[in-house]
N, C-alpha and C. Protein backbone atom coordinates (compact mmCIF):
# COMPACT_ATOMS: atom_id res chain seq x y z
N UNK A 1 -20.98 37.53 -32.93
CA UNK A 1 -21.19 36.85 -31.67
C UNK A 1 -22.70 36.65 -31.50
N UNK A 2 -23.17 35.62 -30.75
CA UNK A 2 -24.75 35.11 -30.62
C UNK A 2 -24.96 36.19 -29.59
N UNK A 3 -26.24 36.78 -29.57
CA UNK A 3 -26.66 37.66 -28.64
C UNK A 3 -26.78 36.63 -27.07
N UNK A 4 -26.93 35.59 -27.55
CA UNK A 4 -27.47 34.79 -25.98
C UNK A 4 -25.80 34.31 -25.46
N UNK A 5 -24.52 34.22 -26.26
CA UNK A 5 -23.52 34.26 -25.42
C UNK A 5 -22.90 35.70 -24.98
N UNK A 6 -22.96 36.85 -26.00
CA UNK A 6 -22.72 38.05 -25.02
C UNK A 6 -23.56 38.06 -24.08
N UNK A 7 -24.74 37.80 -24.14
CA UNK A 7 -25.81 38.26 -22.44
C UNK A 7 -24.91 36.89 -21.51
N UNK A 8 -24.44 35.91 -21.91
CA UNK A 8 -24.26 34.71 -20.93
C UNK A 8 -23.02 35.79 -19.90
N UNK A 9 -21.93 36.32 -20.83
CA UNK A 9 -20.66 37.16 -20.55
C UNK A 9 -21.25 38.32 -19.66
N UNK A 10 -22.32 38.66 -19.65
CA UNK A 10 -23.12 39.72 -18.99
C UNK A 10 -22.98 39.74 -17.67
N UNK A 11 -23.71 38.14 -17.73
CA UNK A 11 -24.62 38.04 -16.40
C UNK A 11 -23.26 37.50 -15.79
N UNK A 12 -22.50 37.00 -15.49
CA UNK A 12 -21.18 36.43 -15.34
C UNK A 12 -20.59 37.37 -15.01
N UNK A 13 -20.54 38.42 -15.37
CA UNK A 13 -19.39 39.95 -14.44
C UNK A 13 -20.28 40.76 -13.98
N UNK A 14 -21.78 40.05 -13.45
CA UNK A 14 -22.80 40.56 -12.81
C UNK A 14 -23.93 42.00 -13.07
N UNK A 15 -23.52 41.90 -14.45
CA UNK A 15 -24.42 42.95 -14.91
C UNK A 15 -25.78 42.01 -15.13
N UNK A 16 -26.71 42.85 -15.17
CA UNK A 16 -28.35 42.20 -15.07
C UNK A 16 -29.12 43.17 -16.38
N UNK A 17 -30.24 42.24 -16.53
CA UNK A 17 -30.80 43.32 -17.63
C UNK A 17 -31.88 44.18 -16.54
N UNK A 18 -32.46 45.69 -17.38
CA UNK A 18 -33.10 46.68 -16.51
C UNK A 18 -34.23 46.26 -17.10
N UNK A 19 -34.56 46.37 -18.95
CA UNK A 19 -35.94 46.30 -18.86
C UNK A 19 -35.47 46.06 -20.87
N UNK A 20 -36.78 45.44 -21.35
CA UNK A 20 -36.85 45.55 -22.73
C UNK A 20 -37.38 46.86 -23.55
N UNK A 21 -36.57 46.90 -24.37
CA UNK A 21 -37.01 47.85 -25.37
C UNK A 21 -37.95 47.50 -26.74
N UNK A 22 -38.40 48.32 -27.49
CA UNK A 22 -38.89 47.84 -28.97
C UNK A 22 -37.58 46.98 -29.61
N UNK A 23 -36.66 47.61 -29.70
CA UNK A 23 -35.26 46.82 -30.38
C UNK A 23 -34.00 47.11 -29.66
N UNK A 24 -33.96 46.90 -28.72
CA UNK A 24 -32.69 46.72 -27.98
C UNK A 24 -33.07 46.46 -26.54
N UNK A 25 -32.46 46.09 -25.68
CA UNK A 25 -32.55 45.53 -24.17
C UNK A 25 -31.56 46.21 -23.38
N UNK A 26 -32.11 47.05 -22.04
CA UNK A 26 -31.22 47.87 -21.62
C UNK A 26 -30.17 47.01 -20.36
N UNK A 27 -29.40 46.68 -20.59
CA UNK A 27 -28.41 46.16 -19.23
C UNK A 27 -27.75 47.25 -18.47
N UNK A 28 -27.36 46.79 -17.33
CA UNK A 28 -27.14 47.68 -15.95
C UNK A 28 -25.85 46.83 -15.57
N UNK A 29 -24.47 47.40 -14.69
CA UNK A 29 -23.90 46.91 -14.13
C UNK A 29 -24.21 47.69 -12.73
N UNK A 30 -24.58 47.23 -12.06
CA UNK A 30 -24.97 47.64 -10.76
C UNK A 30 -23.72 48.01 -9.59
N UNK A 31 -22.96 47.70 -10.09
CA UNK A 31 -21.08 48.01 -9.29
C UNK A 31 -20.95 49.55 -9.77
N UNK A 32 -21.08 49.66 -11.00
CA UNK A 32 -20.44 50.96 -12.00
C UNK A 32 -21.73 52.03 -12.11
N UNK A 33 -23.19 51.17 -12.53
CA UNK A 33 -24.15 52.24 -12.62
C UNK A 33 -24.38 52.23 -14.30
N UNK A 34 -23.20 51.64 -14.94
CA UNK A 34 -23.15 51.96 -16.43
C UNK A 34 -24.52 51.00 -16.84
N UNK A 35 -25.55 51.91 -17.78
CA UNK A 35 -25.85 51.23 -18.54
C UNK A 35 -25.56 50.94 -19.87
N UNK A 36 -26.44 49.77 -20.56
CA UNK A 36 -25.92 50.00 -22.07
C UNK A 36 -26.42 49.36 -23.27
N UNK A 37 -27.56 49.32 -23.74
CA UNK A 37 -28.06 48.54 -25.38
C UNK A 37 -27.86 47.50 -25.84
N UNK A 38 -28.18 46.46 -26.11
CA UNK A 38 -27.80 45.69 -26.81
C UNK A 38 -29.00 45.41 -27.58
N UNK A 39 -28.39 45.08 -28.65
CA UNK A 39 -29.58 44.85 -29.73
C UNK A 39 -30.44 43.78 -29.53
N UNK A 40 -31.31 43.59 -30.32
CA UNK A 40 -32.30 42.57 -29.99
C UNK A 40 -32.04 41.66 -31.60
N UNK A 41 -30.94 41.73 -32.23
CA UNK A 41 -30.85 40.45 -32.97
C UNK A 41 -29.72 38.99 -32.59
N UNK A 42 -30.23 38.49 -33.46
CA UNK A 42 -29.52 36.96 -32.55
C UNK A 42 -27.89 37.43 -33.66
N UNK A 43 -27.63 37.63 -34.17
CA UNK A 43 -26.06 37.98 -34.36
C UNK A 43 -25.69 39.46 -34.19
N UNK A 44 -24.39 39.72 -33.11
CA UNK A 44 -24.19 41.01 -33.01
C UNK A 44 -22.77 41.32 -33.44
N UNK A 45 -22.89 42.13 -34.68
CA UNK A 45 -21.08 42.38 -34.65
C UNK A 45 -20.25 42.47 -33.83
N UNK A 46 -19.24 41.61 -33.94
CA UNK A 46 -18.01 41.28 -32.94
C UNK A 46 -16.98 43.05 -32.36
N UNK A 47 -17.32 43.99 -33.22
CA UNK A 47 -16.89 45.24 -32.72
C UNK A 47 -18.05 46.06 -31.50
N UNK A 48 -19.07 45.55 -32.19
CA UNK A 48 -20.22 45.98 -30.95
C UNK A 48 -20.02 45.45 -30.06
N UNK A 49 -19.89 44.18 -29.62
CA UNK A 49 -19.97 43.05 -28.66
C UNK A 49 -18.53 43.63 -28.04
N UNK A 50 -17.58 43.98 -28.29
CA UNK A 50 -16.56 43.87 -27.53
C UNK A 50 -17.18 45.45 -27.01
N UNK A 51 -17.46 46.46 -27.77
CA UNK A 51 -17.95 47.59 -27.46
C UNK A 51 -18.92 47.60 -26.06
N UNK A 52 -19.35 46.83 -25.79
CA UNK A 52 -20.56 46.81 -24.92
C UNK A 52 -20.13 45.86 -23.48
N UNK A 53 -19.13 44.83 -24.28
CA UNK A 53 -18.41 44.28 -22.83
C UNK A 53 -17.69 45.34 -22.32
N UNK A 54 -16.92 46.18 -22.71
CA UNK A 54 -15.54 47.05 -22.31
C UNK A 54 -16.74 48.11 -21.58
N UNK A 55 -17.20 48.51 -22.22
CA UNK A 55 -18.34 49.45 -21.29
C UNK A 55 -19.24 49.53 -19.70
N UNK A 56 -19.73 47.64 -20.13
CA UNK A 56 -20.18 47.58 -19.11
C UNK A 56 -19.09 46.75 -17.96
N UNK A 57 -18.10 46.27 -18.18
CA UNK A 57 -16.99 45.07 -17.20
C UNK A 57 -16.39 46.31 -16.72
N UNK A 58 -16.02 47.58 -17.41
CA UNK A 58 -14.68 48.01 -16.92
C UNK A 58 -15.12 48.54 -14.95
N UNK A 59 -14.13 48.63 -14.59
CA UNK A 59 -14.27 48.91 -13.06
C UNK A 59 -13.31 50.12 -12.84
């Protein structure tokens, strides 16, 4: 998956990013509190990506 359509899926169930890292970018869902990593390359394995939606969407 492109890193810029998981962040699009992000911002869309209202999670926001907190701040950049050296290699990863920390996102926040501000409903849940969960944060959570995402890498800083432009392709992210499709097991990560679902890993990181389920983490940060769940309610």
């Amino acid at each position: 998956m492109k890193r810029r359509d998981l962040e699009q899926k992000l911002r869309v169930a209202g999670c926001y990013l907190k701040r950049e890292g050296a290699a990863h970018s920390i996102w926040i869902n501000p409903k849940t509190g969960v944060t959570e990593t995402v890498p800083r390359h432009n392709e992210i394995k499709e097991n990560l990506a679902r890993k990181i939606l389920k983490s940060l969407i769940a309610d």
